[in-house]
C-alpha atoms as a PDB file:
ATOM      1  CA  UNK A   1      19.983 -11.543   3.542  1.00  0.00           C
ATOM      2  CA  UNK A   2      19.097  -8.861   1.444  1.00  0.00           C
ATOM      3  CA  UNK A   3      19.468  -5.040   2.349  1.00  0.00           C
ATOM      4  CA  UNK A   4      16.681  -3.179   3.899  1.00  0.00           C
ATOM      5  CA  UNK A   5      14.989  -0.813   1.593  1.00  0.00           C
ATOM      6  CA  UNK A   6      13.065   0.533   4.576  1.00  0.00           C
ATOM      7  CA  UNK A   7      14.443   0.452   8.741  1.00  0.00           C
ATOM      8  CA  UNK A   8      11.839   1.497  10.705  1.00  0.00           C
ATOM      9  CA  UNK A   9      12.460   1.725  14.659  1.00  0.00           C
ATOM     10  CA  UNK A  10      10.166   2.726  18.028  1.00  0.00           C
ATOM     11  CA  UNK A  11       7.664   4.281  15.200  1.00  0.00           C
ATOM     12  CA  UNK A  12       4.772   6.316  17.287  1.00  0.00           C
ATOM     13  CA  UNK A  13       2.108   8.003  15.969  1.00  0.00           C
ATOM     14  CA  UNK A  14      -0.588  10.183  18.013  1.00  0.00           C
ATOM     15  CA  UNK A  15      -3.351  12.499  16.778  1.00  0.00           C
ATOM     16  CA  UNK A  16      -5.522  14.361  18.581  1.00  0.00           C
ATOM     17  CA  UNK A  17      -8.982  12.854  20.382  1.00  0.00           C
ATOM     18  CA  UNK A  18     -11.791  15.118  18.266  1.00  0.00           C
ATOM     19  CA  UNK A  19     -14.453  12.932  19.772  1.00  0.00           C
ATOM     20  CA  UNK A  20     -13.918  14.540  23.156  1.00  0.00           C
ATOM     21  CA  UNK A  21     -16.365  17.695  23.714  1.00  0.00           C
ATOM     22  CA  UNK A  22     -14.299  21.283  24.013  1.00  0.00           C
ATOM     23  CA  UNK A  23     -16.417  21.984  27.863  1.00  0.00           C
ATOM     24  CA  UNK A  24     -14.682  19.058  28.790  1.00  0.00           C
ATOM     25  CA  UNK A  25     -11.291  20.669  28.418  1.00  0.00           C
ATOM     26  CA  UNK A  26      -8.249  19.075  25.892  1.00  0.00           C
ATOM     27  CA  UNK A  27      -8.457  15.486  25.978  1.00  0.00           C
ATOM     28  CA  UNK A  28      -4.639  13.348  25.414  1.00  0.00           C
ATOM     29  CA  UNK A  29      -3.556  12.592  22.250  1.00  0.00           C
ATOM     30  CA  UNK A  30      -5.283   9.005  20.673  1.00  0.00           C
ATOM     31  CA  UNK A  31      -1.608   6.821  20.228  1.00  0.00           C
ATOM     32  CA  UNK A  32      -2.613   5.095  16.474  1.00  0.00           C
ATOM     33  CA  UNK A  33       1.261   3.610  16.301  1.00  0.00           C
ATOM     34  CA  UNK A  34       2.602   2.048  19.429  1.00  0.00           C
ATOM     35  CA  UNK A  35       6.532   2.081  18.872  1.00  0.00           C
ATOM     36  CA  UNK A  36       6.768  -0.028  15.489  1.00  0.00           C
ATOM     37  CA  UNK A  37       9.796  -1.502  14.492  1.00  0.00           C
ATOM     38  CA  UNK A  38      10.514  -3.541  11.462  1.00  0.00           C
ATOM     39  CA  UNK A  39      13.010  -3.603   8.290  1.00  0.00           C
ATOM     40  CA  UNK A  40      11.805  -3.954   4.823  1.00  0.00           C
ATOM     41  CA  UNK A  41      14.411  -5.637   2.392  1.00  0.00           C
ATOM     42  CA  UNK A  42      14.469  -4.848  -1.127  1.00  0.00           C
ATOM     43  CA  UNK A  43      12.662  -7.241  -3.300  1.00  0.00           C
ATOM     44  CA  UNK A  44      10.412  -8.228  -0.387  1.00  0.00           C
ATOM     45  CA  UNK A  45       6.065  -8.422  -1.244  1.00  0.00           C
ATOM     46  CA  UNK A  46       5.151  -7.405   2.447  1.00  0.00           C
ATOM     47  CA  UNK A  47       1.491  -7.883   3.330  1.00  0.00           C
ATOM     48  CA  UNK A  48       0.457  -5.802   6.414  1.00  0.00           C
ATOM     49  CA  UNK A  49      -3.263  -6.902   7.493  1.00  0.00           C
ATOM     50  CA  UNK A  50      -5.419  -5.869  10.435  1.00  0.00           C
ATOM     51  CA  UNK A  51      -8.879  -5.091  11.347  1.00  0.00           C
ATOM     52  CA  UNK A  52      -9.878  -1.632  11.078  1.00  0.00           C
ATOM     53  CA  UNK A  53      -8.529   0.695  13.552  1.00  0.00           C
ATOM     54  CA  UNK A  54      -5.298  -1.712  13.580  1.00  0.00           C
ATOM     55  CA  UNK A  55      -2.844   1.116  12.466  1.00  0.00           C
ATOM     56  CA  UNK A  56      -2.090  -0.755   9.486  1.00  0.00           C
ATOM     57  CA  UNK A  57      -3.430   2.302   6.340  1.00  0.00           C
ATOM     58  CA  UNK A  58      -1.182   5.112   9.080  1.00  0.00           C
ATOM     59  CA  UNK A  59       1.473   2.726   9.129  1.00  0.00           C
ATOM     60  CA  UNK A  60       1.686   2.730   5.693  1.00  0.00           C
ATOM     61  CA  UNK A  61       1.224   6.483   5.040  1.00  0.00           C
ATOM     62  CA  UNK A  62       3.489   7.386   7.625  1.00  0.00           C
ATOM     63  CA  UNK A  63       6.199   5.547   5.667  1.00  0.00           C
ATOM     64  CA  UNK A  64       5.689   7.440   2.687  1.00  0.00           C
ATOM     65  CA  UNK A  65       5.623  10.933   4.939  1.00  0.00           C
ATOM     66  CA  UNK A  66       1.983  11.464   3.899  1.00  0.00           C
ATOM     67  CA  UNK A  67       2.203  11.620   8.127  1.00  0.00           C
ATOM     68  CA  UNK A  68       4.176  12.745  10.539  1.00  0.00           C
ATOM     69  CA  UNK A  69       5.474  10.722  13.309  1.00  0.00           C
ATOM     70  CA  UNK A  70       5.026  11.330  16.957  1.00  0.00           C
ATOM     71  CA  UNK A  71       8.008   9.571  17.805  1.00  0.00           C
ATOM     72  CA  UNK A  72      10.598   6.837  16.413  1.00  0.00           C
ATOM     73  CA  UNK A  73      12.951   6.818  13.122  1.00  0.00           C
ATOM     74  CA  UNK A  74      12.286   5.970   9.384  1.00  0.00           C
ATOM     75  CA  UNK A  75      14.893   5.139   7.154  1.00  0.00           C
ATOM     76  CA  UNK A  76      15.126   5.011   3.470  1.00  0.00           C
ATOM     77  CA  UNK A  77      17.756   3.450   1.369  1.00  0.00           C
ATOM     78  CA  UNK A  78      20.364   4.714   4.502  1.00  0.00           C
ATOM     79  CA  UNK A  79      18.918   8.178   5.105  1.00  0.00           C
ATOM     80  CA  UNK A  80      16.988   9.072   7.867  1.00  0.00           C
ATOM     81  CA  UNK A  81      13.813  11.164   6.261  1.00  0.00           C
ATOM     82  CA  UNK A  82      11.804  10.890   9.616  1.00  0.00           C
ATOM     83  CA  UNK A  83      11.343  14.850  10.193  1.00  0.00           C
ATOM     84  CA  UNK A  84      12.695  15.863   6.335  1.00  0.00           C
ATOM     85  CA  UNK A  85      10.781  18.804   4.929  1.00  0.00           C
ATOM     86  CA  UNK A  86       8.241  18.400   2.030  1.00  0.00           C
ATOM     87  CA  UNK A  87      11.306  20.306  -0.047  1.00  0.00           C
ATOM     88  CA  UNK A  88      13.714  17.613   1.388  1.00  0.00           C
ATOM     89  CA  UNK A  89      11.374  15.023   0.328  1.00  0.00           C
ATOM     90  CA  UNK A  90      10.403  15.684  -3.323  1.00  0.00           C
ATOM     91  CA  UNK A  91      13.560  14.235  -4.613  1.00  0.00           C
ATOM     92  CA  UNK A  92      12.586  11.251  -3.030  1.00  0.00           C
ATOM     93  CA  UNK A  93       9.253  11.412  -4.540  1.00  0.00           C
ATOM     94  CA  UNK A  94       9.294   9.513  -7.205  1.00  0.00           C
ATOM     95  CA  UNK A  95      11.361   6.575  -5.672  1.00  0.00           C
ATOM     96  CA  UNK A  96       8.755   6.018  -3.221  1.00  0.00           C
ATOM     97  CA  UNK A  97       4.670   5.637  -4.793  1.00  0.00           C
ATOM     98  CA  UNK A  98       1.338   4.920  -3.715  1.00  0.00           C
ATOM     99  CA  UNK A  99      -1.324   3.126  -4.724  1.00  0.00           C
ATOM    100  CA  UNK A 100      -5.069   4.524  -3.302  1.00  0.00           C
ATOM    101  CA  UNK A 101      -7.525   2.545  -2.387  1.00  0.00           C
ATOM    102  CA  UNK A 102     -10.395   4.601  -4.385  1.00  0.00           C
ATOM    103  CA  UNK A 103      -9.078   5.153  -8.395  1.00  0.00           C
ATOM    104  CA  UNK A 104     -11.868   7.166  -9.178  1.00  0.00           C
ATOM    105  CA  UNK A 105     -11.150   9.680  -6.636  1.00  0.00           C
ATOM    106  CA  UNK A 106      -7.599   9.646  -7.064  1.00  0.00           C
ATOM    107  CA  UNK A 107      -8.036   9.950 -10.618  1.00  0.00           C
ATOM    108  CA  UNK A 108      -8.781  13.834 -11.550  1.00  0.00           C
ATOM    109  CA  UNK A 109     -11.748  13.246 -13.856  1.00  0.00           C
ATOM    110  CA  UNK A 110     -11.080  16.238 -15.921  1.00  0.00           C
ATOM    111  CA  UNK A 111      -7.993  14.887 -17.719  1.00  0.00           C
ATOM    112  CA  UNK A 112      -7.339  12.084 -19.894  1.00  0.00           C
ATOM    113  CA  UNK A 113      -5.745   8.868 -18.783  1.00  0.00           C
ATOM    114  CA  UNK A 114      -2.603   9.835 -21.121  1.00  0.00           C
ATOM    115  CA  UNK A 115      -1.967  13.072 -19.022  1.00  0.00           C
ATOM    116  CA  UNK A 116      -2.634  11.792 -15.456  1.00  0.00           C
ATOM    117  CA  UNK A 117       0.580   9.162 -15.983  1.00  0.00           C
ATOM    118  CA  UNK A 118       1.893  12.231 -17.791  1.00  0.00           C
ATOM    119  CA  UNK A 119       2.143  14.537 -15.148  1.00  0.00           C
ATOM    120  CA  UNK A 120       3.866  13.096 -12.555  1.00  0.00           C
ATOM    121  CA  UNK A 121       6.808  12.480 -15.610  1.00  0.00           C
ATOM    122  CA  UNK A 122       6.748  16.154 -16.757  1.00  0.00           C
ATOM    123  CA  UNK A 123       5.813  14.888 -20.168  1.00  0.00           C
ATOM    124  CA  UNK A 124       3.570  15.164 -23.232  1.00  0.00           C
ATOM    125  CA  UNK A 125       0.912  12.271 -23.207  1.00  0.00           C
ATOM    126  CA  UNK A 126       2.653  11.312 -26.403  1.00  0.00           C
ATOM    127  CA  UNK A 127       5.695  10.531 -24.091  1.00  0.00           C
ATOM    128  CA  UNK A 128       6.292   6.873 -25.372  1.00  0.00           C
ATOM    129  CA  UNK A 129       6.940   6.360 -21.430  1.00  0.00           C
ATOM    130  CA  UNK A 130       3.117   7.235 -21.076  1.00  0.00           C
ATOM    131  CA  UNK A 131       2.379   4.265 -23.590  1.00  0.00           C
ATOM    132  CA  UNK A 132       4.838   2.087 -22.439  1.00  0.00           C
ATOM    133  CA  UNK A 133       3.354   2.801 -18.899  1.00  0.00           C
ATOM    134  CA  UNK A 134       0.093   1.597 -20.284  1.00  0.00           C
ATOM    135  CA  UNK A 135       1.493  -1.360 -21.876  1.00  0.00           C
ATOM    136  CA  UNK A 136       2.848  -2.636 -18.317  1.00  0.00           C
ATOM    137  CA  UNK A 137      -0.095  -3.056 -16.913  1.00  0.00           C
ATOM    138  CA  UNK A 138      -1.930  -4.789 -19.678  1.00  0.00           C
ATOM    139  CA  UNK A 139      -3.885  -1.749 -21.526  1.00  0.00           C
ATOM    140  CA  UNK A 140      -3.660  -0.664 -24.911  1.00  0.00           C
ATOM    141  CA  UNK A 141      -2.386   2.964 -25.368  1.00  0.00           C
ATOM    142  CA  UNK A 142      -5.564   4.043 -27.089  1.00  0.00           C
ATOM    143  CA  UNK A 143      -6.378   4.459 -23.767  1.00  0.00           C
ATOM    144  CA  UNK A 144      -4.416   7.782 -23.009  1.00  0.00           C
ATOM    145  CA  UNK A 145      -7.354   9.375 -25.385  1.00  0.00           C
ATOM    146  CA  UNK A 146      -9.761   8.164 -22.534  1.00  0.00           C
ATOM    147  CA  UNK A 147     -11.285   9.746 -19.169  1.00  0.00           C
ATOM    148  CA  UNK A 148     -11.329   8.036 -15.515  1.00  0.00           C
ATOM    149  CA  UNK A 149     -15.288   7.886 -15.922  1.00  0.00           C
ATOM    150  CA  UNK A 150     -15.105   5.726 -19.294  1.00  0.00           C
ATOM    151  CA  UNK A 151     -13.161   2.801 -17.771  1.00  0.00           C
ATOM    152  CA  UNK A 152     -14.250  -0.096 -14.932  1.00  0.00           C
ATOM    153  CA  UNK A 153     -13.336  -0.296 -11.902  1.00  0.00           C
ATOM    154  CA  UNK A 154     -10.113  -2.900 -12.935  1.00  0.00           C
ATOM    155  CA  UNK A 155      -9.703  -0.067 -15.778  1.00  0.00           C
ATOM    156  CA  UNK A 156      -9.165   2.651 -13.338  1.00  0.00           C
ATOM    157  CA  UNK A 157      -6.907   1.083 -10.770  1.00  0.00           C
ATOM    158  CA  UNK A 158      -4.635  -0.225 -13.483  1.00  0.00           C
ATOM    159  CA  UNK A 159      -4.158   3.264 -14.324  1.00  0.00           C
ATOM    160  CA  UNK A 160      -3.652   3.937 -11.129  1.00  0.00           C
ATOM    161  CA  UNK A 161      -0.619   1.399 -11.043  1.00  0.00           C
ATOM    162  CA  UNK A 162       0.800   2.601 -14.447  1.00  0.00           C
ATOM    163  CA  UNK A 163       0.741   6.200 -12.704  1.00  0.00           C
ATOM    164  CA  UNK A 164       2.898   4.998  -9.920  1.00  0.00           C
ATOM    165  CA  UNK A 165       5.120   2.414 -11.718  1.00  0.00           C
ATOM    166  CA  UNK A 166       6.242   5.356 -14.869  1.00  0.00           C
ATOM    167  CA  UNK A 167       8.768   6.788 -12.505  1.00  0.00           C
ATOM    168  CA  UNK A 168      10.122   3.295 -11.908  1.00  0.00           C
ATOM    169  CA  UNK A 169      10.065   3.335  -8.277  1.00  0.00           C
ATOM    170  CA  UNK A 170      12.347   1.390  -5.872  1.00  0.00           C
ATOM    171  CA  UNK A 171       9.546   1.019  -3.273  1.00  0.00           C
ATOM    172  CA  UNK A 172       4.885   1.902  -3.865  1.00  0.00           C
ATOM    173  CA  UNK A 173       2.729   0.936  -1.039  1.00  0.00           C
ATOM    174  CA  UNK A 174      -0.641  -0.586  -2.000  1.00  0.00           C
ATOM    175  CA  UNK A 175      -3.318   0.336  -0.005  1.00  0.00           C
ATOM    176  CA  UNK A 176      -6.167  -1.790   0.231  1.00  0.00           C
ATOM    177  CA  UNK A 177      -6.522  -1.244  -3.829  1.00  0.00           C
ATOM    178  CA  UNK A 178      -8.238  -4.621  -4.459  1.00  0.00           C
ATOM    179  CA  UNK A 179     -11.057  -3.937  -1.787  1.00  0.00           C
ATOM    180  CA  UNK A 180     -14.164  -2.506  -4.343  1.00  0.00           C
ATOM    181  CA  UNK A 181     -12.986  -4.835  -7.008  1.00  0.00           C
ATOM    182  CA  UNK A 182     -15.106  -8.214  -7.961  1.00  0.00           C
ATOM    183  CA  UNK A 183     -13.561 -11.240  -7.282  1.00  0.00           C
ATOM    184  CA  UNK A 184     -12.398 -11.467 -11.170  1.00  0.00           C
ATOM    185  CA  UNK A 185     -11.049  -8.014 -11.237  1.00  0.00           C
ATOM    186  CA  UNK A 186      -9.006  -8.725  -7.851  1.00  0.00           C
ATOM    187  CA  UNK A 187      -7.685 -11.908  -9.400  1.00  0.00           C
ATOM    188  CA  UNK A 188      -6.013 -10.113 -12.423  1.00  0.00           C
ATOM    189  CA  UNK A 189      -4.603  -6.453 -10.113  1.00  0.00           C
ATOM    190  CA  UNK A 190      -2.999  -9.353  -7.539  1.00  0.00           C
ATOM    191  CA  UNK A 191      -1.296 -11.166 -11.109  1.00  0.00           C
ATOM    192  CA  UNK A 192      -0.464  -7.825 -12.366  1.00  0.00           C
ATOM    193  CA  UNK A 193       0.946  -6.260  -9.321  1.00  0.00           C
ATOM    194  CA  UNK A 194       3.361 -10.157  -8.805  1.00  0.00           C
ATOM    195  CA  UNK A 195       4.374  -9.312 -12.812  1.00  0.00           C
ATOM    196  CA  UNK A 196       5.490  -5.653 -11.779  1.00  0.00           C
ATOM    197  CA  UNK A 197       7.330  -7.010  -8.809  1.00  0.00           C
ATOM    198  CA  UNK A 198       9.327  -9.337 -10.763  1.00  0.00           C
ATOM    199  CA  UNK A 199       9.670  -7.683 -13.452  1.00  0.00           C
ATOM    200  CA  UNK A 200      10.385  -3.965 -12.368  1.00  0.00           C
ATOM    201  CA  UNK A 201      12.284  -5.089  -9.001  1.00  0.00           C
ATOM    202  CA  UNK A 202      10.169  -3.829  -7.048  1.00  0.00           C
ATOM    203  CA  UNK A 203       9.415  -3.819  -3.253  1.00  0.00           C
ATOM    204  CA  UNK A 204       6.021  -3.499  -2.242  1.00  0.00           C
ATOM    205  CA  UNK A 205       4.028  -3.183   0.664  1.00  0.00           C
ATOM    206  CA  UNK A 206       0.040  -4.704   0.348  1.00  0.00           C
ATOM    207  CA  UNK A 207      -1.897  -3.252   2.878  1.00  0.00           C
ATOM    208  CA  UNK A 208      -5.261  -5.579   3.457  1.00  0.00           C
ATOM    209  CA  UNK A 209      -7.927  -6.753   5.767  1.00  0.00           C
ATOM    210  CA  UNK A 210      -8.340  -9.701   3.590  1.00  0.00           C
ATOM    211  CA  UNK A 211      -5.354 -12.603   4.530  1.00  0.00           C
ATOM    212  CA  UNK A 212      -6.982 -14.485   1.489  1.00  0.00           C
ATOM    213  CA  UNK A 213      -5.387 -12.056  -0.582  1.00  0.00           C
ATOM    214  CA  UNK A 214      -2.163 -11.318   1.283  1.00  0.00           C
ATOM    215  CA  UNK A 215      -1.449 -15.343   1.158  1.00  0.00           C
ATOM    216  CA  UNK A 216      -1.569 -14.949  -2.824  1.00  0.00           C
ATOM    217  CA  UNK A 217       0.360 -12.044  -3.375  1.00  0.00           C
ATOM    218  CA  UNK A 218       2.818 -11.542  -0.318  1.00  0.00           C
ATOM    219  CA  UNK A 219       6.397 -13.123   0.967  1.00  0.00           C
ATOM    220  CA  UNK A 220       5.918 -11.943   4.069  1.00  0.00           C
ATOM    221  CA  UNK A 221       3.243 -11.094   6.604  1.00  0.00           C
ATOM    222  CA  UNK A 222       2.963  -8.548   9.375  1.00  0.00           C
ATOM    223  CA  UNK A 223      -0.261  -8.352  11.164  1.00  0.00           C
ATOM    224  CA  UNK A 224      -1.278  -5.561  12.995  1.00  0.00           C
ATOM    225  CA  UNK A 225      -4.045  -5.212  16.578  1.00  0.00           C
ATOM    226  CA  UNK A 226      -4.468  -1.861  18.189  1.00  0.00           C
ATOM    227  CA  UNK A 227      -1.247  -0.143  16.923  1.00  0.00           C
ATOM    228  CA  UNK A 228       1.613  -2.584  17.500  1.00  0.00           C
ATOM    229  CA  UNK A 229       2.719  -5.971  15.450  1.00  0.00           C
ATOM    230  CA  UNK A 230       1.544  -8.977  17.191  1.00  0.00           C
ATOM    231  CA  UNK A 231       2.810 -11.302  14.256  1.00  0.00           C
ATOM    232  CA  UNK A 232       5.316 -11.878  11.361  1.00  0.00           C
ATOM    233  CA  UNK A 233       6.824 -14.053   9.314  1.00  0.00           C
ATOM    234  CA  UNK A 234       7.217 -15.771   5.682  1.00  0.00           C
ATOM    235  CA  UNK A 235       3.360 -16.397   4.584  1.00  0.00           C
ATOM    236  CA  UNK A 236       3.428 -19.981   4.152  1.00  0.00           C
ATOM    237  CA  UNK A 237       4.705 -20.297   8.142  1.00  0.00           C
ATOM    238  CA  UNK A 238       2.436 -17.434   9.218  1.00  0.00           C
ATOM    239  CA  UNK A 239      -0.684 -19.640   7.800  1.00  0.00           C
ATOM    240  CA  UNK A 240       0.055 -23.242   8.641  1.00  0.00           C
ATOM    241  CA  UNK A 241       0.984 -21.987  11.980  1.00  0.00           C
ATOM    242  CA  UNK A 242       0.100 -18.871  13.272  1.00  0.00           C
ATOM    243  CA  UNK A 243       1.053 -18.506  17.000  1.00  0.00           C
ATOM    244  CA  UNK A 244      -0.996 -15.179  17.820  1.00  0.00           C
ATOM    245  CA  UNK A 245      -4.419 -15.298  18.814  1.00  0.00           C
ATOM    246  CA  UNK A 246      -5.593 -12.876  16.597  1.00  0.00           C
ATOM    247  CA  UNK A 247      -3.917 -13.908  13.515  1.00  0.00           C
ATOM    248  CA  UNK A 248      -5.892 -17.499  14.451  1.00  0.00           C
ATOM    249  CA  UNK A 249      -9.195 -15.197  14.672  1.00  0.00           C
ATOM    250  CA  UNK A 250      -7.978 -13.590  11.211  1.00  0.00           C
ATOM    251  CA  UNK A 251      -7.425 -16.961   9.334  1.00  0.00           C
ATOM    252  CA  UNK A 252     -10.769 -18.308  10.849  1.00  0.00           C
ATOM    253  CA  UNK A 253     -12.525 -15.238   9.409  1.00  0.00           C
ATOM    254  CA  UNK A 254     -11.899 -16.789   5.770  1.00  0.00           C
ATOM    255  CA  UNK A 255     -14.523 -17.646   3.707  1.00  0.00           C
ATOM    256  CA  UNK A 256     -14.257 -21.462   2.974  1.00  0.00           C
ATOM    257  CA  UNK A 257     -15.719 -22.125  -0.859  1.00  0.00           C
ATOM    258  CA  UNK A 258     -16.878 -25.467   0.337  1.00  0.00           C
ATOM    259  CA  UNK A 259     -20.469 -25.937   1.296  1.00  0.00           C
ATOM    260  CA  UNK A 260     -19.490 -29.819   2.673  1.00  0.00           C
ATOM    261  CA  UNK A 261     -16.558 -27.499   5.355  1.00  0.00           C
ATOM    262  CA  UNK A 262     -18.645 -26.690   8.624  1.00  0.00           C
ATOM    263  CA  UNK A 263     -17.891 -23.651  10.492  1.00  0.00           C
END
């Protein structure tokens, strides 16, 4: 069995209830993570999916201490960066990427494509790191000349990738970064992303609402209800037979491209 990139154990997340009105007096905290446990071994695609309000996207950012946990342990590559300080962290940084959902917002539209993959490097964007950056996710390296708000949507998040894979990361988190794409745009991130994977060693978590996409991409499953993990497993077991409710509602929820299929 390979080793875990990633131990997570009795993870608990709370924030505080901003719905409830101040006359009322302080309301408890709203628990998002209900003591999560799982390990993450290197190598591993893991798709976590959910409805919204599942936990899944503060799962995910509590990993890479974009959040702070309530409660529980996170381990990375054997040390324990649960409660580490942001000055702790940065070393870390560049071993553990993200992927966001929105490229054009992540994207600072005032600077060129060549000096947002750049910056996180330190470099010139005539780095040949920047271009080779480029060239691993299938765009030409004219395309350091050009700005976020000149490129498509497929444009932008592959930037977005070659940002987080020019550090060559052990672990990047995906989150939900094929949901504004078309269907032919999503087809070629998903190919991309199983290229990087191989080719990069990477280990990747693909956060999703959509199991249609998980199933193509993803080794391994977790799905997430109300905070906790009600199922996982390898893919192919998880969808020929899913033994949780939920994930049953989940699979049913698929669109079936077949006008003869009847709901």
């Amino acid at each position: 069995m390979a080793e875990a990139l990633f131990s997570i154990r009795d993870l608990r997340v709370e924030v505080a209830d901003m719905t409830r009105k101040p006359l009322l007096g302080a309301a408890p905290p709203l628990e998002i993570l209900k003591g999560i446990s799982l390990d993450i071994a290197r190598g591993t695609v893991l798709g976590i999916v959910g409805g919204s309000g599942s936990g899944k996207t503060t799962l995910g950012r509590t990993l890479v201490r974009l959040m702070e946990p309530t409660g529980g342990t996170i381990v990375f590559d054997s040390r324990d960066i649960t409660h580490i300080s942001e000055a702790r962290m940065r070393p870390l940084r560049p071993r553990i990427q993200m992927i966001f959902q929105d490229p054009m917002s992540s994207l600072n539209p005032r600077l060129t494509i060549g000096r947002i993959i750049a910056a996180p490097l330190g470099a010139r964007t005539g780095d040949p790191r920047v271009a080779e950056a480029l060239d691993h996710v299938g765009l030409p390296p004219e395309m350091a000349r050009r700005y976020p708000h000149e490129l498509s949507g497929g444009q932008r998040q592959r930037v977005g990738i070659a940002r987080a894979i020019a550090r060559r990361p052990d672990f990047i988190l995906a989150d939900e970064i094929v949901s504004g794409l078309d269907v032919s745009s999503q087809a070629q991130i998903l190919n991309l992303l199983g290229q990087l994977v191989e080719e990069l060693g990477l280990t990747l978590a693909f956060i999703s609402h959509d199991l249609s996409v998980i199933r193509r991409l993803c080794s391994r499953v977790m799905v997430m209800q109300g905070g906790v993990i009600v199922e996982d497993g390898p893919t192919a077991n998880l969808f020929e037979a899913p033994s949780h409710p939920y994930t049953r509602e989940l699979l049913d929820s698929i669109p079936v491209p077949d006008p003869s299929v009847r709901w």
